[in-house]
Protein backbone atom coordinates (compact mmCIF):
# COMPACT_ATOMS: atom_id res chain seq x y z
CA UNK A 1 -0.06 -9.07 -15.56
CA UNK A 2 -3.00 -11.24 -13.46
CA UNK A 3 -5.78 -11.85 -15.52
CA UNK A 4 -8.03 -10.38 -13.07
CA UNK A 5 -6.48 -6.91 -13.42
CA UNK A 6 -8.16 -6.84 -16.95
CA UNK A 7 -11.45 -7.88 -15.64
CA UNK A 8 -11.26 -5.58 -12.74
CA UNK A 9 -10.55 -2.52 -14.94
CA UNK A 10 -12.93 -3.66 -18.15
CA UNK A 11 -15.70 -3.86 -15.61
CA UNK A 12 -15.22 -0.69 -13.41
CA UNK A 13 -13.73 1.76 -15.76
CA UNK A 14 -17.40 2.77 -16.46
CA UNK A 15 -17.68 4.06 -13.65
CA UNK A 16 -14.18 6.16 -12.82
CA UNK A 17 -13.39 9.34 -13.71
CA UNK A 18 -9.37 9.57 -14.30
CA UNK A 19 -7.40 13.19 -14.52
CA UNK A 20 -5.02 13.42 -17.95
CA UNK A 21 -1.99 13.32 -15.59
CA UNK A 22 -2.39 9.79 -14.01
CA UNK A 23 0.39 7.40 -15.34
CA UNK A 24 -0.98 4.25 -17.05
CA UNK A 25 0.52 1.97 -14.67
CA UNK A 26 -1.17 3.99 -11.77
CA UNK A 27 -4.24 2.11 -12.72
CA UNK A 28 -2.21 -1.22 -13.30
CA UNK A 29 -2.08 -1.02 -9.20
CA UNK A 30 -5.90 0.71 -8.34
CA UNK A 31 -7.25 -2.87 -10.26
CA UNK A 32 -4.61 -5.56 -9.83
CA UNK A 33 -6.06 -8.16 -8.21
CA UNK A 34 -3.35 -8.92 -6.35
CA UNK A 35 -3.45 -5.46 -3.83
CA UNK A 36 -7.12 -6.00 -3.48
CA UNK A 37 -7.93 -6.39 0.41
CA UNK A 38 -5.75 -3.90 3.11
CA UNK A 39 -5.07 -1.43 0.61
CA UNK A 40 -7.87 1.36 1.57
CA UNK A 41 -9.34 1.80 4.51
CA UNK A 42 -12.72 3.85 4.39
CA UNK A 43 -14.10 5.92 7.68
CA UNK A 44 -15.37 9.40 8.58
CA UNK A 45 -13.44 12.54 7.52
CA UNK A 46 -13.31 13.45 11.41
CA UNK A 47 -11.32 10.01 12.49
CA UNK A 48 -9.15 10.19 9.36
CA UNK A 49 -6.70 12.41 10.74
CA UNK A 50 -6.47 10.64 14.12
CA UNK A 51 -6.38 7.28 12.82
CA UNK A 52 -3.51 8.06 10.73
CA UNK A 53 -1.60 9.58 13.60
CA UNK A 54 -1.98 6.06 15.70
CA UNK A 55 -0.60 4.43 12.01
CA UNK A 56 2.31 6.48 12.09
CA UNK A 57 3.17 6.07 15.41
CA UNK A 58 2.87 2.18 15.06
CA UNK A 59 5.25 2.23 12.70
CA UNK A 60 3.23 2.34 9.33
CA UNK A 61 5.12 5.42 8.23
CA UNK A 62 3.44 5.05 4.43
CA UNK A 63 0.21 5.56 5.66
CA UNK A 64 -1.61 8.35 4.37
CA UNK A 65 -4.82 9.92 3.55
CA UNK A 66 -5.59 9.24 -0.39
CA UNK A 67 -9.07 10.59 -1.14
CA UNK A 68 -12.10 11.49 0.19
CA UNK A 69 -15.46 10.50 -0.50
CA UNK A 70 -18.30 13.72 -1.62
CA UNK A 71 -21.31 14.06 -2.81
CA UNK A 72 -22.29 14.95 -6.17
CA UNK A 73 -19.51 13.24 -8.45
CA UNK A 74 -20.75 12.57 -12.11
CA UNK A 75 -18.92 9.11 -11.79
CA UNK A 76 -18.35 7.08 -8.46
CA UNK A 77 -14.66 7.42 -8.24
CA UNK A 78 -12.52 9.94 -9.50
CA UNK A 79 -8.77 9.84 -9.69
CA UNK A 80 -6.82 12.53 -9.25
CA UNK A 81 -2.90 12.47 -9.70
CA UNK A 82 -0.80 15.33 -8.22
């Protein structure tokens, strides 16, 4: 394990929410250092859906929609795992 991906989760933790159902190692990959960069891609709820179609029809047939952002949270990130 990168020594970053401690750092990264010691210092953010604080601020995520995480369901009971995510797997341990689901966080391993939100905070290794090593995915950081190309991973997320953040723009308006309205684009999301056509941006993803001009993904998938590139050829980036993993792409999907993985959260949203809303207003209100008690934390500033909240994982959910379904």
């Amino acid at each position: 394990m990168p020594g970053g991906l401690q750092r990264n989760k010691q210092f953010r933790m604080p601020m995520i929410n995480v369901d009971d159902g995510c797997p341990a190692w689901l966080l391993d990959v939100l905070f290794d250092p090593q995915t950081a960069g190309g991973l997320l891609i953040s723009l308006a709820a309205a684009e999301a859906d056509n941006l993803l179609t001009a993904m998938h029809r590139a050829g980036l047939t993993d792409a999907a929609i993985v959260g949203e952002v809303v207003s209100g949270a008690q934390h500033g990130i909240h994982v959910l795992c379904r």
